[in-house]
C-alpha atoms as a PDB file:
ATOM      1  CA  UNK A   1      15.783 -33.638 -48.008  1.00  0.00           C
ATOM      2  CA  UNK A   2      16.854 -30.580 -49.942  1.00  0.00           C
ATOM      3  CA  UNK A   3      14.498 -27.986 -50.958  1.00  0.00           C
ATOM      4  CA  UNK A   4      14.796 -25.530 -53.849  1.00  0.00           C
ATOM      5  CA  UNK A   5      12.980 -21.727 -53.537  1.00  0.00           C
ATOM      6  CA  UNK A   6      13.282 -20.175 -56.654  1.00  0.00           C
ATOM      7  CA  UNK A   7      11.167 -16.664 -56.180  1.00  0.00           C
ATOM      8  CA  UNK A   8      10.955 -12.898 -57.572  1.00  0.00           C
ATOM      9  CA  UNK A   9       9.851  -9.860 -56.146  1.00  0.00           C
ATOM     10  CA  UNK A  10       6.162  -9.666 -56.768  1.00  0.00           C
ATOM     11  CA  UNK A  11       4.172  -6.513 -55.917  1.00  0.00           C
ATOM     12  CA  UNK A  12       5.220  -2.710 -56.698  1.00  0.00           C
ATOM     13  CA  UNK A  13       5.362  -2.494 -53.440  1.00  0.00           C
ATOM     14  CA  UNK A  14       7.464  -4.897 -52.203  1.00  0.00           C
ATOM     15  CA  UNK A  15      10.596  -3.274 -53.309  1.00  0.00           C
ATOM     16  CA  UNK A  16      11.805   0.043 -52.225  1.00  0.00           C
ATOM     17  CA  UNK A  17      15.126   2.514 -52.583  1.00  0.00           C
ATOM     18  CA  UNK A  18      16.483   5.028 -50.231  1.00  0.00           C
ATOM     19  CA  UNK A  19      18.954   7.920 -50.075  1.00  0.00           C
ATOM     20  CA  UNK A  20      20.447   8.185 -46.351  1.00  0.00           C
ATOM     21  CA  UNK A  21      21.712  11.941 -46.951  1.00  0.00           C
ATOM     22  CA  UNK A  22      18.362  13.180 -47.941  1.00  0.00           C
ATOM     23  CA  UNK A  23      16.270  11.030 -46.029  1.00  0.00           C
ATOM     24  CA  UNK A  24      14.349  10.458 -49.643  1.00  0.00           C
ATOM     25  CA  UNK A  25      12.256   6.843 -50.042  1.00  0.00           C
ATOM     26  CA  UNK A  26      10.120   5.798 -52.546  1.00  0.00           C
ATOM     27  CA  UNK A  27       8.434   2.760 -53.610  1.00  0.00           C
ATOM     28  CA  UNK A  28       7.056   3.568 -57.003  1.00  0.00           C
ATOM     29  CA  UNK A  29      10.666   4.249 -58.509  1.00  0.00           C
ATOM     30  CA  UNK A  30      11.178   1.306 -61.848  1.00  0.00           C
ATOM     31  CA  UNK A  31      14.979   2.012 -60.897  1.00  0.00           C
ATOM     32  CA  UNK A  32      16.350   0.855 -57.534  1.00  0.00           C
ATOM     33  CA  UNK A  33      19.912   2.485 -56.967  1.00  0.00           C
ATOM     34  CA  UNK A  34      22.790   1.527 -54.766  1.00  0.00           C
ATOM     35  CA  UNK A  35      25.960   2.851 -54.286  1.00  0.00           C
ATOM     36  CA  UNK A  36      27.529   6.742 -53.984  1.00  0.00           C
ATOM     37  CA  UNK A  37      25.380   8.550 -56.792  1.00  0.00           C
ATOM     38  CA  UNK A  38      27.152  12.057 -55.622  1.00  0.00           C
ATOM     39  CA  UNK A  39      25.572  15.408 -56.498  1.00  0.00           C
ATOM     40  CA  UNK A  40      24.265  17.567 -54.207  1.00  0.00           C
ATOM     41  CA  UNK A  41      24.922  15.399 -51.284  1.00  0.00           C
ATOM     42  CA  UNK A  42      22.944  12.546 -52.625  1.00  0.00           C
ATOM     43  CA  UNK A  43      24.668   9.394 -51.089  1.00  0.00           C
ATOM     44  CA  UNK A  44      24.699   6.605 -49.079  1.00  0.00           C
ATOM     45  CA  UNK A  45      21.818   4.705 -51.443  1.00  0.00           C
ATOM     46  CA  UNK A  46      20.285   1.236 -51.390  1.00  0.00           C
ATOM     47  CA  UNK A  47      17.278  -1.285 -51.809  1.00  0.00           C
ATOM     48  CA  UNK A  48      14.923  -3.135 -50.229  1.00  0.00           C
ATOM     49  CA  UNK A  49      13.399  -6.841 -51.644  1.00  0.00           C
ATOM     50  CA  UNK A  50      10.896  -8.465 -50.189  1.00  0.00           C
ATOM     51  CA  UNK A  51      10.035 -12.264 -51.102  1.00  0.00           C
ATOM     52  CA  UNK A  52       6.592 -14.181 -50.602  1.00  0.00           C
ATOM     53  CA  UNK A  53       7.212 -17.682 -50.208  1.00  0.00           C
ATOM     54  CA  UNK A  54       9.877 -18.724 -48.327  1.00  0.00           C
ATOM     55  CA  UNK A  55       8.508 -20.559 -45.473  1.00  0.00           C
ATOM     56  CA  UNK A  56      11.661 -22.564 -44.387  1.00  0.00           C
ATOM     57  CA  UNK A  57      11.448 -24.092 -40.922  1.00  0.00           C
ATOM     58  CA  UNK A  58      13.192 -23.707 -37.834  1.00  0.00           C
ATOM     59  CA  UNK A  59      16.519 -25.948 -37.508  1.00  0.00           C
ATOM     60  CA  UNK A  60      17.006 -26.135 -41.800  1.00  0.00           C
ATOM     61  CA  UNK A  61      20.514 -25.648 -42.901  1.00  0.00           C
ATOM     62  CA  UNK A  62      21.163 -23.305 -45.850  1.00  0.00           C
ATOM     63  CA  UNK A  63      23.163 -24.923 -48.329  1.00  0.00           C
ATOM     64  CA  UNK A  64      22.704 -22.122 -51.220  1.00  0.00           C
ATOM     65  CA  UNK A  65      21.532 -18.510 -51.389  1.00  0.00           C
ATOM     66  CA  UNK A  66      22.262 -15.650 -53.652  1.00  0.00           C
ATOM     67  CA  UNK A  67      20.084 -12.826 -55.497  1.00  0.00           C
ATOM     68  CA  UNK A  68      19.546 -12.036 -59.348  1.00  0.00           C
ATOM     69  CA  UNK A  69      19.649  -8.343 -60.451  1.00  0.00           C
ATOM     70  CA  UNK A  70      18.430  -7.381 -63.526  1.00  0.00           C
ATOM     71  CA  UNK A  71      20.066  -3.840 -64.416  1.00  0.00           C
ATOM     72  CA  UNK A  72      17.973  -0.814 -66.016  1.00  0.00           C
ATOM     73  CA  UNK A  73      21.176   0.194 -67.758  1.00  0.00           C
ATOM     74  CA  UNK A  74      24.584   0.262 -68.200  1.00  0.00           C
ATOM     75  CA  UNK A  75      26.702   0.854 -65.678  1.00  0.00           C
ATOM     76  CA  UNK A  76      30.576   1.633 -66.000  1.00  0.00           C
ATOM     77  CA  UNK A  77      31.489   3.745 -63.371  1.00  0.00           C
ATOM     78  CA  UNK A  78      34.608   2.632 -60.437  1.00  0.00           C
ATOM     79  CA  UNK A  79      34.416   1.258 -57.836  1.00  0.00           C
ATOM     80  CA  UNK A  80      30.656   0.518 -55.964  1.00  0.00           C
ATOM     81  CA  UNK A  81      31.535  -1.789 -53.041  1.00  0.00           C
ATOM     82  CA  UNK A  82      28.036  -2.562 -51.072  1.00  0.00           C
ATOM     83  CA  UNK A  83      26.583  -5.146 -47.662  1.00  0.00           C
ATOM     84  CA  UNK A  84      23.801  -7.913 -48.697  1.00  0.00           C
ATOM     85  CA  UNK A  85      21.805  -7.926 -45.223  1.00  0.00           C
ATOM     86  CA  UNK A  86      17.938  -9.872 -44.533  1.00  0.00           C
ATOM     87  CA  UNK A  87      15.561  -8.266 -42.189  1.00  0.00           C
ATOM     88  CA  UNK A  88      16.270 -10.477 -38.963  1.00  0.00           C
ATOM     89  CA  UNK A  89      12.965 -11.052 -38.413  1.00  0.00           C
ATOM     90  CA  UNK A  90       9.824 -13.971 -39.154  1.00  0.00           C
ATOM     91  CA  UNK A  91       7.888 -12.990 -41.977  1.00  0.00           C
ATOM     92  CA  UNK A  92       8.302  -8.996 -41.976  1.00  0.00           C
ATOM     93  CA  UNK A  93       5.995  -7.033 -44.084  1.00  0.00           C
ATOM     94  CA  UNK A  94       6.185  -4.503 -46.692  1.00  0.00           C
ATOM     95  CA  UNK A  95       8.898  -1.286 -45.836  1.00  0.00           C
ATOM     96  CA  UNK A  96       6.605   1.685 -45.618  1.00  0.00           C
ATOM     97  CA  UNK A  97       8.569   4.805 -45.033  1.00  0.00           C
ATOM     98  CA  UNK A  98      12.401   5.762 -45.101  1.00  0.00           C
ATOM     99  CA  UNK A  99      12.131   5.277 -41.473  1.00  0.00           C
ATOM    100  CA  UNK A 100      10.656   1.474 -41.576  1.00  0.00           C
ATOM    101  CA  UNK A 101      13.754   0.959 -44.073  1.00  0.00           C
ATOM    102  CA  UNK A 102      16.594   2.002 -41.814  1.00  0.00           C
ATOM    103  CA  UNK A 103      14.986   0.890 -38.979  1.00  0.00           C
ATOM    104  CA  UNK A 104      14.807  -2.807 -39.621  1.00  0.00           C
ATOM    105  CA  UNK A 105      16.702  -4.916 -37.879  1.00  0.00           C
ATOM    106  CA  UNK A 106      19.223  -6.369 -39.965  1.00  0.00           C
ATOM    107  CA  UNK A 107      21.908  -9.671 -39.908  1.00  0.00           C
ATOM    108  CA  UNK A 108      25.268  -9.499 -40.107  1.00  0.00           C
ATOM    109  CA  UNK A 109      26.610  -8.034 -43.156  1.00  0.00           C
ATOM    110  CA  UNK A 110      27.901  -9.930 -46.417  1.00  0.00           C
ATOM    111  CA  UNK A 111      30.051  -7.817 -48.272  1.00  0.00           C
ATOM    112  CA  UNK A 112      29.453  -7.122 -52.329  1.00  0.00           C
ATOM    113  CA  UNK A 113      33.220  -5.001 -52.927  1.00  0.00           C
ATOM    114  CA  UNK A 114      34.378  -3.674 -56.550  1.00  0.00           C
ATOM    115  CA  UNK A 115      31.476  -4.205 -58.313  1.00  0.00           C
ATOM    116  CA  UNK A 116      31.984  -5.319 -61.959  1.00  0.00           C
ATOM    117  CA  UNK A 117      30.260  -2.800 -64.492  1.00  0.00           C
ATOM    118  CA  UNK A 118      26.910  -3.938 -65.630  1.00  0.00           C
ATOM    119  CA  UNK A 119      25.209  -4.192 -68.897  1.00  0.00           C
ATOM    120  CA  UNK A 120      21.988  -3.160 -69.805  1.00  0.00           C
ATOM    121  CA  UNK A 121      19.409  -6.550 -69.132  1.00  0.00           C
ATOM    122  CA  UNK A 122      22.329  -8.687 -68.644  1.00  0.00           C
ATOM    123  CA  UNK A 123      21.228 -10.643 -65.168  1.00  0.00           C
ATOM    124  CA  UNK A 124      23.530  -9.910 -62.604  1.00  0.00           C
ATOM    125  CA  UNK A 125      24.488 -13.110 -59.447  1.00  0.00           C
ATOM    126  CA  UNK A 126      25.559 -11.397 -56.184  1.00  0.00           C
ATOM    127  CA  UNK A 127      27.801 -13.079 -53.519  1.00  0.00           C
ATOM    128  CA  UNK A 128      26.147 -16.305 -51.444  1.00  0.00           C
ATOM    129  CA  UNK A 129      24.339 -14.750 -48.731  1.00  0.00           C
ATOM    130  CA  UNK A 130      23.765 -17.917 -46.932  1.00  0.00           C
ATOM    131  CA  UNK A 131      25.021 -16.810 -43.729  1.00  0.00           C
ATOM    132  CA  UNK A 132      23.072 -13.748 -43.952  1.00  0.00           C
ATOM    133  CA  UNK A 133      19.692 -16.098 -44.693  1.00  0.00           C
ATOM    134  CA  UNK A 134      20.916 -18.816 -41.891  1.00  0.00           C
ATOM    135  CA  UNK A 135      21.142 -16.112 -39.673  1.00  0.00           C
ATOM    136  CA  UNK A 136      17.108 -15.346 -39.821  1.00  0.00           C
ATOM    137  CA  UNK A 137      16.235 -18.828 -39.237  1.00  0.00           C
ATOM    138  CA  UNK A 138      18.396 -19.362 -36.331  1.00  0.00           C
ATOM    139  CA  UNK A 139      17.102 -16.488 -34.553  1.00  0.00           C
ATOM    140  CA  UNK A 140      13.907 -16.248 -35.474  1.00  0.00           C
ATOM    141  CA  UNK A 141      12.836 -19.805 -35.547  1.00  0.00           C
ATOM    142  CA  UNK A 142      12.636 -20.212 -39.431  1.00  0.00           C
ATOM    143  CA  UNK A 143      12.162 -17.561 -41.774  1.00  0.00           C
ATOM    144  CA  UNK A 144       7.828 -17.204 -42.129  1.00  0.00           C
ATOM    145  CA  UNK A 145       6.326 -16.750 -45.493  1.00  0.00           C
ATOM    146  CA  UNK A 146       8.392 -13.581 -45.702  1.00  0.00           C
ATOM    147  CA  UNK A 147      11.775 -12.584 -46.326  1.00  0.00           C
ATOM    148  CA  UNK A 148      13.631  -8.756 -46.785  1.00  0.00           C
ATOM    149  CA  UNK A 149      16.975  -8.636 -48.376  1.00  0.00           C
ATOM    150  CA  UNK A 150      18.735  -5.534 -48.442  1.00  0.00           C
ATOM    151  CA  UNK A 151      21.344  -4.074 -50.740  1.00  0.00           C
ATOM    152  CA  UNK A 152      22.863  -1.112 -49.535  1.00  0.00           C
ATOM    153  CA  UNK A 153      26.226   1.246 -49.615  1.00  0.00           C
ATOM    154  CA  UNK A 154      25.203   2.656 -45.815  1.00  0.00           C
ATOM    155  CA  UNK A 155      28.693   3.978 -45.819  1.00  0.00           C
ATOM    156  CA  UNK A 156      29.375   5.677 -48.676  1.00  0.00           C
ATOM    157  CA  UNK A 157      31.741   2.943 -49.029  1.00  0.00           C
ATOM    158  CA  UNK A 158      31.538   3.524 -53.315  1.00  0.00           C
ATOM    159  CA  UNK A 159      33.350   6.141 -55.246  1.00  0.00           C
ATOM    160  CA  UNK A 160      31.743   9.098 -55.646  1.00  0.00           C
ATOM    161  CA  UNK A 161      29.846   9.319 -58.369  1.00  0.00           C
ATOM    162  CA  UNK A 162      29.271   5.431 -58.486  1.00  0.00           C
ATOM    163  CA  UNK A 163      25.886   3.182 -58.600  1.00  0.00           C
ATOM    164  CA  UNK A 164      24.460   0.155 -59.774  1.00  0.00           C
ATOM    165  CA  UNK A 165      20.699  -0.024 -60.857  1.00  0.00           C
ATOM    166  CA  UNK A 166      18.324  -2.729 -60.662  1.00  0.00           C
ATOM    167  CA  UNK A 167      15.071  -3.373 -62.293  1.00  0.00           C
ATOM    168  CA  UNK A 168      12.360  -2.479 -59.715  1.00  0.00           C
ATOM    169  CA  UNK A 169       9.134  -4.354 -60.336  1.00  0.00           C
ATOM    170  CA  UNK A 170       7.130  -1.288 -60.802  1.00  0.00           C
ATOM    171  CA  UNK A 171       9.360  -1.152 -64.433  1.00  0.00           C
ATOM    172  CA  UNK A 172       8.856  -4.457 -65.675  1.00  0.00           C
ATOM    173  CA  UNK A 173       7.540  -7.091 -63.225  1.00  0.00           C
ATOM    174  CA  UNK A 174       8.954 -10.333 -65.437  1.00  0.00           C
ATOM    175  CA  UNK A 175      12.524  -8.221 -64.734  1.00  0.00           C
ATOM    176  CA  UNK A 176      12.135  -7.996 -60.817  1.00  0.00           C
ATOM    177  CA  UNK A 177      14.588  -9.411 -58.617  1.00  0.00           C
ATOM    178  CA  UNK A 178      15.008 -12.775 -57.907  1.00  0.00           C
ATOM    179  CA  UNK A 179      16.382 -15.033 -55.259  1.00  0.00           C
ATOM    180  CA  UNK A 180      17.642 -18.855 -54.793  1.00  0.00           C
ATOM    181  CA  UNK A 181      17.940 -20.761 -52.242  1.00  0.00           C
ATOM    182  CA  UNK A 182      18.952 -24.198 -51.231  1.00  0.00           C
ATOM    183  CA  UNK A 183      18.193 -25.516 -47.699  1.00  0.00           C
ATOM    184  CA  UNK A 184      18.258 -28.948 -45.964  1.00  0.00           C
ATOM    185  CA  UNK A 185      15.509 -30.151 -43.250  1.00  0.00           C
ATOM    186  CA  UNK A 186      16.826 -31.608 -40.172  1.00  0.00           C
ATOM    187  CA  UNK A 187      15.607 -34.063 -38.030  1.00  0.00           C
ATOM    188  CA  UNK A 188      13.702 -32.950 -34.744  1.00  0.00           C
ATOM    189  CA  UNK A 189      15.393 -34.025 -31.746  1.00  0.00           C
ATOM    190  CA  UNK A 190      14.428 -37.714 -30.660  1.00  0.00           C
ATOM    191  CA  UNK A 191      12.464 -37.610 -33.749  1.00  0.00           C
ATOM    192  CA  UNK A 192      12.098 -38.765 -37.519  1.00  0.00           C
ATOM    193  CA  UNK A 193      12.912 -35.975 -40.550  1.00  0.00           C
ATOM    194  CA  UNK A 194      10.429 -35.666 -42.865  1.00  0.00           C
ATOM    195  CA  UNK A 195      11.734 -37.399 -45.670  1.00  0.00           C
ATOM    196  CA  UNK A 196      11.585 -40.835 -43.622  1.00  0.00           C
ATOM    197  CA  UNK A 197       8.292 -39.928 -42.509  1.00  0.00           C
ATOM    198  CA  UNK A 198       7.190 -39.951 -45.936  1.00  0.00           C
ATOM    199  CA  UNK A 199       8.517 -43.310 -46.784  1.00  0.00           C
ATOM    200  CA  UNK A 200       6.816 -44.716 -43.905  1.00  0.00           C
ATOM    201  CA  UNK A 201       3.719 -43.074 -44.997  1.00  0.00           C
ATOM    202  CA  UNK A 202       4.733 -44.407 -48.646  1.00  0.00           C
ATOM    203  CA  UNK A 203       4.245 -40.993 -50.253  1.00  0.00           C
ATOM    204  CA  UNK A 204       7.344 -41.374 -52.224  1.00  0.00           C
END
């Protein structure tokens, strides 16, 4: 049986942005930054996301998974090249501090490299992160109610000078980001899956 999550960020606080090289958080930003802004030493930015609702179970497979950005402007500035990580952890809560953010334990790395520009409200698809989302139910027994994604250039990996800005929720809620994901339930071992349960209990 395949299950479809279709969710959006949905508190103020439930998305924040960072600045490694000045240690600067906030949560109450409408903008949420990423990249190699430059200027006075400001670098090595990114985001936090955190989704309510995710609640898929220990032993799913991930079939589909990938984020939607709204940007707060237009972007056209070479080259950003960022890492798509979750929080590798069962239903985390909200980041708190600049230290809660970089102290999260993280999965493995996707790589976002040579960001295209972006347009002012046109949505923006980033790369499947299905092995990054697999990765937190695997370990952690399925995923809880709560999920963190992270978008981040931790490197300074982007050209100086270079960023890509997202929507924060605190801007416009309806223009928060969103994320989709497609997972299949498998069958306990020795057991029955849930879809033939149901037909036995002829509920569909």
């Amino acid at each position: 049986m395949t299950t479809t999550l279709d969710l959006q960020v949905e508190d103020n606080a439930d998305d924040d942005d960072v600045i490694r090289e000045t240690e600067a958080w906030n949560n109450t930003d409408g903008g949420l930054g990423f990249g190699n802004p430059g200027g006075g030493g400001i670098g090595k930015r990114g985001i936090g996301l955190r989704f309510l609702g995710v609640d898929i179970p220990s032993g799913a497979t991930i079939i589909a998974a990938y984020l939607t950005l709204s940007p707060n402007g237009s972007y056209a500035t070479d080259t950003v090249n960022a890492t798509i990580a979750c929080e590798n952890g069962s239903n985390p809560g909200q980041i708190g501090s600049y230290a809660d953010h970089i102290g999260r334990a993280r999965t493995s790395d996707v790589a976002w490299n040579g960001i295209a520009h972006w347009d002012n409200d046109v949505d923006v698809q980033s790369p499947s992160i299905v092995a990054a989302v697999q990765q937190v139910v695997d370990d952690n027994g399925g995923t809880g109610n709560a999920m963190i994604v992270f978008v981040e250039d931790r490197i300074n990996a982007s050209d100086l000078g270079t960023v890509r800005g997202a929507t924060g929720h605190n801007l416009t809620p309806s223009e928060a980001t969103k994320i989709h994901i497609e997972y299949d339930e498998s069958s306990p071992a020795g057991g029955v899956s849930m879809s033939a349960k149901a037909l036995q209990a002829g509920i569909v």
